[in-house]
PDB file of N, CA and C in Angstrom:
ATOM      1  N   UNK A   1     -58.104  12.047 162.264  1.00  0.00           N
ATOM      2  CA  UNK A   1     -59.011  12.199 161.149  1.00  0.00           C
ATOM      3  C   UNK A   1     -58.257  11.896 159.858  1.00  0.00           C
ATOM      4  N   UNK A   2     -58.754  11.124 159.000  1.00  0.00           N
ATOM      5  CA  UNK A   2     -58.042  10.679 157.761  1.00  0.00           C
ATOM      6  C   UNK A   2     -58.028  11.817 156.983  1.00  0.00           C
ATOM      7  N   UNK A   3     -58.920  12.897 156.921  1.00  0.00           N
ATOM      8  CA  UNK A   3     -58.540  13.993 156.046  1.00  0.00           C
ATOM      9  C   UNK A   3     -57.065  15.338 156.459  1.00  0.00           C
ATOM     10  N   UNK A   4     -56.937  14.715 157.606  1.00  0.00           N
ATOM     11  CA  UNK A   4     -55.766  15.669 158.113  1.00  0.00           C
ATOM     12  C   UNK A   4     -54.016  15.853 157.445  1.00  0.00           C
ATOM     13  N   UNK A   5     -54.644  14.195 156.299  1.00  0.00           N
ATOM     14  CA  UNK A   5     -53.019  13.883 156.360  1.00  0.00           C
ATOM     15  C   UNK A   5     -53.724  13.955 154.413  1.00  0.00           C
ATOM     16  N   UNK A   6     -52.629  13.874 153.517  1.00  0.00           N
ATOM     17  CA  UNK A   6     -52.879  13.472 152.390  1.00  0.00           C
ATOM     18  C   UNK A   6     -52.223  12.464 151.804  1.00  0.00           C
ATOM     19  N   UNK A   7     -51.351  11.605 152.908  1.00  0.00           N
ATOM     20  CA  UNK A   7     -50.999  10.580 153.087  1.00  0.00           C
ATOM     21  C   UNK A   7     -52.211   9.246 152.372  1.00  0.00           C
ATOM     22  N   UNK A   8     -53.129   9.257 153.261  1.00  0.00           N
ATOM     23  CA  UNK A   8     -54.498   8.878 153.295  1.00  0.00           C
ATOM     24  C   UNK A   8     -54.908   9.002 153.029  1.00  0.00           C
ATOM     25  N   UNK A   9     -55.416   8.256 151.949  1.00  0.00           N
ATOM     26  CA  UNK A   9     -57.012   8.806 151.118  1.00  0.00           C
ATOM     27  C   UNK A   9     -57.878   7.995 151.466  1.00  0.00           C
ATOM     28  N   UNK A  10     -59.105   8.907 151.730  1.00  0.00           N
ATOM     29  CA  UNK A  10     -60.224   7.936 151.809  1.00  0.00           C
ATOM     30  C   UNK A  10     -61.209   7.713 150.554  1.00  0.00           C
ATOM     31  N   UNK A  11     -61.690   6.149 150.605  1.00  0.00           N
ATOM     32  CA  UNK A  11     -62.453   5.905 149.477  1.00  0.00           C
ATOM     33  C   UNK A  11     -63.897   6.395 148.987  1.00  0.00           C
ATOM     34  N   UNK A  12     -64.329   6.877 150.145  1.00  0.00           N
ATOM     35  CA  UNK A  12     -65.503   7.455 149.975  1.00  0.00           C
ATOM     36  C   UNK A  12     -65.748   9.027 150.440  1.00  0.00           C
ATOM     37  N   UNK A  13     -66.584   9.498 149.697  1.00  0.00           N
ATOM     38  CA  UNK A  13     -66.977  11.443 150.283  1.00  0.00           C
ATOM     39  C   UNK A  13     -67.071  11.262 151.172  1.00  0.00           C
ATOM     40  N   UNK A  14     -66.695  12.306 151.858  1.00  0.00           N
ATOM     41  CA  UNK A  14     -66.408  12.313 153.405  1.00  0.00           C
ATOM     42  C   UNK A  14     -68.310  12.383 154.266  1.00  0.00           C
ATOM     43  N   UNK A  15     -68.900  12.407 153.388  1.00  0.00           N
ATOM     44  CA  UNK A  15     -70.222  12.699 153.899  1.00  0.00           C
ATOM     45  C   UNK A  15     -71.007  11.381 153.117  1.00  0.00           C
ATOM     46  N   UNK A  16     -70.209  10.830 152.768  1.00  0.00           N
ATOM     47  CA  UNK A  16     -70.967   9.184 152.924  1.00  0.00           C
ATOM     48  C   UNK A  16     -70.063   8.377 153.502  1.00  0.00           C
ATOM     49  N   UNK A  17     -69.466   8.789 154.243  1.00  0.00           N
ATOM     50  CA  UNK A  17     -67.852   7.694 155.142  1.00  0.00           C
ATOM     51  C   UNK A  17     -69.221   6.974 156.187  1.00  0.00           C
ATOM     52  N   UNK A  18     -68.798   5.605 156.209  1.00  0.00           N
ATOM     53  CA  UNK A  18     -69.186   4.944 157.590  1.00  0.00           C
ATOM     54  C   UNK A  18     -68.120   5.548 158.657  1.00  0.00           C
ATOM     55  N   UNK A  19     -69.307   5.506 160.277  1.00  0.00           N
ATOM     56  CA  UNK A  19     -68.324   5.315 160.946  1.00  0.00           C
ATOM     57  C   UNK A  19     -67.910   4.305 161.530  1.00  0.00           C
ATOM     58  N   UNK A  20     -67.961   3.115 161.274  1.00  0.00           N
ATOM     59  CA  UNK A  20     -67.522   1.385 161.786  1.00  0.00           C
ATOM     60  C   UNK A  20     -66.976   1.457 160.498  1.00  0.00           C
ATOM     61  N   UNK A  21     -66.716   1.352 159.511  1.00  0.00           N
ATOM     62  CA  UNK A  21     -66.020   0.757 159.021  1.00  0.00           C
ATOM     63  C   UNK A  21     -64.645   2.066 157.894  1.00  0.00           C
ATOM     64  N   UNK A  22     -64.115   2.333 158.231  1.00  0.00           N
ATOM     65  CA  UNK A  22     -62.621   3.423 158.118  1.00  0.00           C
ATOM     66  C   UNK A  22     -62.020   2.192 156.726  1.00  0.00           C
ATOM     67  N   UNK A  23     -62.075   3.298 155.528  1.00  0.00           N
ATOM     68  CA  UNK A  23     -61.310   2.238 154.078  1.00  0.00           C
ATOM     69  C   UNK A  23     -60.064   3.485 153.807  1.00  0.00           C
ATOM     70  N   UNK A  24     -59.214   2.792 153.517  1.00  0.00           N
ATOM     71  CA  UNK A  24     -58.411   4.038 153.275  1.00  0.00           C
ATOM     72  C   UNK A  24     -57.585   3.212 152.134  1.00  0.00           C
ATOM     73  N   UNK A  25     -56.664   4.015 151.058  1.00  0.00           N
ATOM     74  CA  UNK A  25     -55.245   3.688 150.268  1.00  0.00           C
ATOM     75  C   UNK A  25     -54.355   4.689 150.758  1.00  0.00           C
ATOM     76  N   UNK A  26     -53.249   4.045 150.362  1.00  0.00           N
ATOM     77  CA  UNK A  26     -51.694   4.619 150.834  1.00  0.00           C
ATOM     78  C   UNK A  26     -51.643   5.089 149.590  1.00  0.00           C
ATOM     79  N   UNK A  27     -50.422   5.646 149.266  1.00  0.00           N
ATOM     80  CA  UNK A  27     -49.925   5.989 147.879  1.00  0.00           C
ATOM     81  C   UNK A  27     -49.832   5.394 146.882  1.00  0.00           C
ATOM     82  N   UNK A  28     -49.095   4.083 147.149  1.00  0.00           N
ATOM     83  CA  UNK A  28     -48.456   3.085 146.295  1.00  0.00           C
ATOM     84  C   UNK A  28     -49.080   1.818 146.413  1.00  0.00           C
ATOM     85  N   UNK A  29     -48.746   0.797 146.230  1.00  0.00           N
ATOM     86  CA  UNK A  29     -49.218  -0.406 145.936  1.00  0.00           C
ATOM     87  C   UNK A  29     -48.181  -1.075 147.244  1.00  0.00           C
ATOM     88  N   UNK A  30     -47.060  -0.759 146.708  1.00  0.00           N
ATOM     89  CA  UNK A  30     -46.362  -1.341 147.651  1.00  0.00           C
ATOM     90  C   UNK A  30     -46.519  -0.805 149.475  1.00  0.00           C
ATOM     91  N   UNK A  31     -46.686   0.394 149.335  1.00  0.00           N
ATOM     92  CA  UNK A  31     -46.744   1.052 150.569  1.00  0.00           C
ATOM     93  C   UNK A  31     -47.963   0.132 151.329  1.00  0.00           C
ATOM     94  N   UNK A  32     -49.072  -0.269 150.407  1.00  0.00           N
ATOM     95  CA  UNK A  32     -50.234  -1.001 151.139  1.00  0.00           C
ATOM     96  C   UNK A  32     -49.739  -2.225 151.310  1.00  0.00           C
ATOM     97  N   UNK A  33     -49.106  -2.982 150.717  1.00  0.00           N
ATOM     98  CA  UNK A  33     -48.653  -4.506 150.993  1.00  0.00           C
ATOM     99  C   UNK A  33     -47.642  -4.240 152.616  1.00  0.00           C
ATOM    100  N   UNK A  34     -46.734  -3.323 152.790  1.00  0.00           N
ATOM    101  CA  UNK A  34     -45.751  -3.103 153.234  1.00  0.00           C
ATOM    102  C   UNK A  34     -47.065  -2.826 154.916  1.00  0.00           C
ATOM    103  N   UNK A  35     -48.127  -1.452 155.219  1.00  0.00           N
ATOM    104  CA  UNK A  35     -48.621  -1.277 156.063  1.00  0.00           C
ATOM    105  C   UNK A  35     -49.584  -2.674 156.551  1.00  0.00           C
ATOM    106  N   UNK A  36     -49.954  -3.167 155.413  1.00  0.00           N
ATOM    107  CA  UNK A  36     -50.545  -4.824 156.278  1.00  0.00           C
ATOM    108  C   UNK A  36     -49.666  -5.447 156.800  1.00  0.00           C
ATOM    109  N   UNK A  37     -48.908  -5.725 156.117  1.00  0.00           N
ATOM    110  CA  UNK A  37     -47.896  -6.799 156.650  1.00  0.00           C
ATOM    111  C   UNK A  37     -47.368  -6.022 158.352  1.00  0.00           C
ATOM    112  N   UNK A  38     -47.116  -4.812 158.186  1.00  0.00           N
ATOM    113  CA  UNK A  38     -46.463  -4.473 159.463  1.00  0.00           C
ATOM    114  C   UNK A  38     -47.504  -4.377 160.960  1.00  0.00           C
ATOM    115  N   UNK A  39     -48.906  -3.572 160.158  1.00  0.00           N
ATOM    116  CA  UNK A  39     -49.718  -4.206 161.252  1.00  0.00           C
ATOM    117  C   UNK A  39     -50.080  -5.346 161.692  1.00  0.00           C
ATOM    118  N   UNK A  40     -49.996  -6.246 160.698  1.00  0.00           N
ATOM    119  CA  UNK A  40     -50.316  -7.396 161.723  1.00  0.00           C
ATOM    120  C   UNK A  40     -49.543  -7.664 162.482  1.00  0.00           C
ATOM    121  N   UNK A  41     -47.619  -7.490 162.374  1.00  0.00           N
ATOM    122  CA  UNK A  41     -46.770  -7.468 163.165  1.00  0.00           C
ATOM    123  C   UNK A  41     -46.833  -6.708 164.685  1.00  0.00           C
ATOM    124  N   UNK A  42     -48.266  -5.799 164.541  1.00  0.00           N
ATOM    125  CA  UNK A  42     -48.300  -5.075 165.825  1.00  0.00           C
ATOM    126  C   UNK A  42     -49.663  -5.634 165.965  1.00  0.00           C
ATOM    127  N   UNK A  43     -49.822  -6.938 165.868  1.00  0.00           N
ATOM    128  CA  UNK A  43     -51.292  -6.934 166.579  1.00  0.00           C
ATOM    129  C   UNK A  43     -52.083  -6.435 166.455  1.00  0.00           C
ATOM    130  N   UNK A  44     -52.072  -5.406 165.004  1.00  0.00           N
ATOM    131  CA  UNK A  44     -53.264  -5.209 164.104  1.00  0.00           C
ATOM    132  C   UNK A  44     -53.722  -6.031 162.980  1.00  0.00           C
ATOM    133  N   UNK A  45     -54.426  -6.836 163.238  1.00  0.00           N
ATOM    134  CA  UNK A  45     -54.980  -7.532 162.228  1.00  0.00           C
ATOM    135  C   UNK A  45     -56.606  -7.494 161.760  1.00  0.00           C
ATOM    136  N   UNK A  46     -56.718  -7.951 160.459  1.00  0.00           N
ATOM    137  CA  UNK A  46     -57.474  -7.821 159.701  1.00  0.00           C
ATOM    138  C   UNK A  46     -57.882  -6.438 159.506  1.00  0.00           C
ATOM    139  N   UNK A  47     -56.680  -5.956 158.496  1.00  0.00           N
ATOM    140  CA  UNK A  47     -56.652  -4.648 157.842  1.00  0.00           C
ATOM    141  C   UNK A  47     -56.751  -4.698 156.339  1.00  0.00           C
ATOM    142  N   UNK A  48     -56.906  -5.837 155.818  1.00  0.00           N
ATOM    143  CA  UNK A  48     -56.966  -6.015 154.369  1.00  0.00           C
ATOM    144  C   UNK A  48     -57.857  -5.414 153.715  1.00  0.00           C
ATOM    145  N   UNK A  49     -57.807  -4.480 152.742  1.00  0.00           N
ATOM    146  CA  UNK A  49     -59.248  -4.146 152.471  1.00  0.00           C
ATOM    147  C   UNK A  49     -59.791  -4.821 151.458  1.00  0.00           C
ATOM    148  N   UNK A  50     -61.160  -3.668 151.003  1.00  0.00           N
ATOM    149  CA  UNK A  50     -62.221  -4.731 150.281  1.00  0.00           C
ATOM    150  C   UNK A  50     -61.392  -5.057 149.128  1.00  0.00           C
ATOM    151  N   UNK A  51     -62.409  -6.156 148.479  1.00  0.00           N
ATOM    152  CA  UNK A  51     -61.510  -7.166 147.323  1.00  0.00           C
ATOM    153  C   UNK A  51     -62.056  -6.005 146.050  1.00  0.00           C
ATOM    154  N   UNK A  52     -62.807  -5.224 146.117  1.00  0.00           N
ATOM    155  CA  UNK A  52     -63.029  -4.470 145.098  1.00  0.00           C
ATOM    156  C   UNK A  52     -62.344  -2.945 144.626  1.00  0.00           C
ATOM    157  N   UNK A  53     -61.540  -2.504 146.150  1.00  0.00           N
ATOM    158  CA  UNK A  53     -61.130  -1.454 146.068  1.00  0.00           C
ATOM    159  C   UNK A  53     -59.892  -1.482 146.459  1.00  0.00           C
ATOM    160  N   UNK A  54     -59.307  -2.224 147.439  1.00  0.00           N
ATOM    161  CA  UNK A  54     -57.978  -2.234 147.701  1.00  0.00           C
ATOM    162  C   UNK A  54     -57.970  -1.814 148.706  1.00  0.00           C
ATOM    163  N   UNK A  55     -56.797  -1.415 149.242  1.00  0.00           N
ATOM    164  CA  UNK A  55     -56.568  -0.497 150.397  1.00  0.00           C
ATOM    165  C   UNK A  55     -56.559  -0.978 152.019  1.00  0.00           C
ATOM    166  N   UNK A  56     -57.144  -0.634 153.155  1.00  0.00           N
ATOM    167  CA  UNK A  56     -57.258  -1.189 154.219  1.00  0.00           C
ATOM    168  C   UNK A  56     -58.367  -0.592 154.794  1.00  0.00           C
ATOM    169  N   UNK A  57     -58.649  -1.575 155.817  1.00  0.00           N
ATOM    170  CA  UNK A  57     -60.371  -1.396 156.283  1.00  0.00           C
ATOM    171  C   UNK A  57     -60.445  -1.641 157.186  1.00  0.00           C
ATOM    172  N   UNK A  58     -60.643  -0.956 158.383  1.00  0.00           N
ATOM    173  CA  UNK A  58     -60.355  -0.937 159.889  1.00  0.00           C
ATOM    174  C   UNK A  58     -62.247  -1.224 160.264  1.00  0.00           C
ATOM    175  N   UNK A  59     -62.463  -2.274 160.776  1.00  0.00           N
ATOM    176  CA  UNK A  59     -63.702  -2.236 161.213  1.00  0.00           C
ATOM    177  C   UNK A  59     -63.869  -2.100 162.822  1.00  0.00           C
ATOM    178  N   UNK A  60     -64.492  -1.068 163.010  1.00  0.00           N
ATOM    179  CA  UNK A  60     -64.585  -0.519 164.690  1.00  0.00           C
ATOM    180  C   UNK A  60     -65.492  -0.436 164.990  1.00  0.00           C
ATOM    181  N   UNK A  61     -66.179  -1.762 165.376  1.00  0.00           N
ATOM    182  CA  UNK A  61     -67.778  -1.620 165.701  1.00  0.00           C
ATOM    183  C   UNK A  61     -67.839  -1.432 167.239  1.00  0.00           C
ATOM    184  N   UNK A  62     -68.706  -1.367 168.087  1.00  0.00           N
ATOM    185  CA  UNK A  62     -69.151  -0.970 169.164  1.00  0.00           C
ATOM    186  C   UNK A  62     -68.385  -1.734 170.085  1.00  0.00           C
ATOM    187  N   UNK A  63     -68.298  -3.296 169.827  1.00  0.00           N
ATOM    188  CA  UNK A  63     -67.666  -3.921 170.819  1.00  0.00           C
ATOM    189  C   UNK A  63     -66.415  -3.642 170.685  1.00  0.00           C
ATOM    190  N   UNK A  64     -65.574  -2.966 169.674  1.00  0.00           N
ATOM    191  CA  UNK A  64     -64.280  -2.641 169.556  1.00  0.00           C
ATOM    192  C   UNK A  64     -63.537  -2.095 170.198  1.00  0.00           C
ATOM    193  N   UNK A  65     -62.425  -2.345 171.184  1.00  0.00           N
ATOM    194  CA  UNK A  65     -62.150  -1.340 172.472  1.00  0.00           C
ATOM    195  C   UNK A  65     -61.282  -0.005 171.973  1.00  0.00           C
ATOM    196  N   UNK A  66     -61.872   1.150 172.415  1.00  0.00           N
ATOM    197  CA  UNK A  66     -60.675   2.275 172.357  1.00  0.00           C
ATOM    198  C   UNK A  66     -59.245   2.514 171.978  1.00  0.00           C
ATOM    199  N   UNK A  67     -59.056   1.558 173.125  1.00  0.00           N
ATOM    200  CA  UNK A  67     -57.667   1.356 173.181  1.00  0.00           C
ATOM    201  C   UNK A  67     -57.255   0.635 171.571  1.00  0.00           C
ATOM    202  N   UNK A  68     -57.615  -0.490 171.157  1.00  0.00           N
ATOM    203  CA  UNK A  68     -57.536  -0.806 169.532  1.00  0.00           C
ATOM    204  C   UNK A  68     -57.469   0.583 168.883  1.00  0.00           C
ATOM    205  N   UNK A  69     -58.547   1.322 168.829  1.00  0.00           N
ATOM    206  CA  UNK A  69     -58.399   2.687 167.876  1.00  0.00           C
ATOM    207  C   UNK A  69     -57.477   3.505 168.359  1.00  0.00           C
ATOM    208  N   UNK A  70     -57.035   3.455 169.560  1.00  0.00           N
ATOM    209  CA  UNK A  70     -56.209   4.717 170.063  1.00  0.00           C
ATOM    210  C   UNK A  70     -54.717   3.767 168.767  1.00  0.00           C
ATOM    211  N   UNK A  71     -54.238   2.606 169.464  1.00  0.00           N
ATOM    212  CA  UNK A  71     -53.221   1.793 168.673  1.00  0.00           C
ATOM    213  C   UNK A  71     -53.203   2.053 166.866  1.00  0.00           C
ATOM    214  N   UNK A  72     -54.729   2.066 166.410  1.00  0.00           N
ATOM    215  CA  UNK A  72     -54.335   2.154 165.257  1.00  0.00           C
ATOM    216  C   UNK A  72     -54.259   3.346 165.103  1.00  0.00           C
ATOM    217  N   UNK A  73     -54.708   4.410 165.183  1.00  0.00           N
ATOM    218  CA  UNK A  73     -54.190   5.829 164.821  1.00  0.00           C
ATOM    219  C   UNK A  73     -52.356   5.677 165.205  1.00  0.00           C
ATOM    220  N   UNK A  74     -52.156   5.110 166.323  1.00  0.00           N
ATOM    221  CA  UNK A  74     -50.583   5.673 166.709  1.00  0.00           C
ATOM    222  C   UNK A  74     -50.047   5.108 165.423  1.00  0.00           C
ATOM    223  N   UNK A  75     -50.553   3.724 165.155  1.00  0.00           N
ATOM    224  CA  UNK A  75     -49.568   3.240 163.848  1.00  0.00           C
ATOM    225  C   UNK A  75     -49.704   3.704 162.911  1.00  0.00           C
ATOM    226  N   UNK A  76     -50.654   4.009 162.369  1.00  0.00           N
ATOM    227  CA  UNK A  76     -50.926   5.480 161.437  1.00  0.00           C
ATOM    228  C   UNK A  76     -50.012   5.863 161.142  1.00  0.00           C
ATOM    229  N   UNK A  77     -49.905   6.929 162.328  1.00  0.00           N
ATOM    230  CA  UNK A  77     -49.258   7.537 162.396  1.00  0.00           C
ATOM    231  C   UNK A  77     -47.962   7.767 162.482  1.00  0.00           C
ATOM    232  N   UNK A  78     -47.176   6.738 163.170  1.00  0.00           N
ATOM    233  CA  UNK A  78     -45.631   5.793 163.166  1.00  0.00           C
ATOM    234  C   UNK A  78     -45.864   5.637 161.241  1.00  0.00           C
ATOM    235  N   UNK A  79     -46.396   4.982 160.995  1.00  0.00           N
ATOM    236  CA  UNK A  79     -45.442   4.080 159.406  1.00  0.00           C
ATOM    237  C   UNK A  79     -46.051   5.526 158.494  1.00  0.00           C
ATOM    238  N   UNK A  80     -46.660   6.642 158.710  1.00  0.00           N
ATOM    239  CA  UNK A  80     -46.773   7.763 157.575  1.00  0.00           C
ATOM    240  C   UNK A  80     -45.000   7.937 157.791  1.00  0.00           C
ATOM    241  N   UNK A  81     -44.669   8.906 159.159  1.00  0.00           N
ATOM    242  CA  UNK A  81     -43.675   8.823 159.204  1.00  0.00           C
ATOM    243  C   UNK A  81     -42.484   8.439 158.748  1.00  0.00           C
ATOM    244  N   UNK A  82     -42.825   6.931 158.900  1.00  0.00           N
ATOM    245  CA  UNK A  82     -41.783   6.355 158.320  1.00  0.00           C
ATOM    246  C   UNK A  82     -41.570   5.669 157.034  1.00  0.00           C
ATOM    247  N   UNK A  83     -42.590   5.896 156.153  1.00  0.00           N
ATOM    248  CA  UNK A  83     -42.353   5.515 154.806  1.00  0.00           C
ATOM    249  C   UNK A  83     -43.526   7.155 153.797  1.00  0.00           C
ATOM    250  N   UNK A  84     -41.657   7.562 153.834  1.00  0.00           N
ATOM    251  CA  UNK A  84     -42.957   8.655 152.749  1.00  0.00           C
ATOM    252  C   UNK A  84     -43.303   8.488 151.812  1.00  0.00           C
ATOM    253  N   UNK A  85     -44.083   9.212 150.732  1.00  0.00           N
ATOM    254  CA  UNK A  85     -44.477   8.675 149.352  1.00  0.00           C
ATOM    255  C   UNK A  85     -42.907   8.772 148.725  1.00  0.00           C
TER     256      UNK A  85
END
């Protein structure tokens, strides 16, 4: 859950969040250049987020397999770890 961490912010009230489409910012500017670049290095791609808000945008629509979401939470969770604010 993105509210678990304060790592993660999410862009919208939690009671207007989609659930297909997950927007989040990191801390920094750099921290977001730094988590795209590394997911795509893991075969997460197209995490860029919107051109209006920044950040990253995980779209998990129906045909999206599990296993993808299980991966992106782990990386999540790996690069909080490893790059603190």
């Amino acid at each position: 859950r993105i509210d678990a961490t304060s790592y993660y912010r999410g862009n919208a009230e939690p009671a207007c969040r989609a659930l297909m489409n997950i927007s989040v910012n990191r801390p920094t500017q750099e921290l977001e250049a730094k988590c795209i670049a590394e997911a795509t290095n893991a075969g997460l791609n197209g995490l860029k987020g919107h051109r209006s808000i920044g950040g990253c945008r995980a779209s998990i629509y129906n045909a999206f397999p599990r296993e993808g979401v299980v991966k992106l939470v782990a990386f999540m969770q790996e690069f909080e770890q490893n790059n603190p604010a």
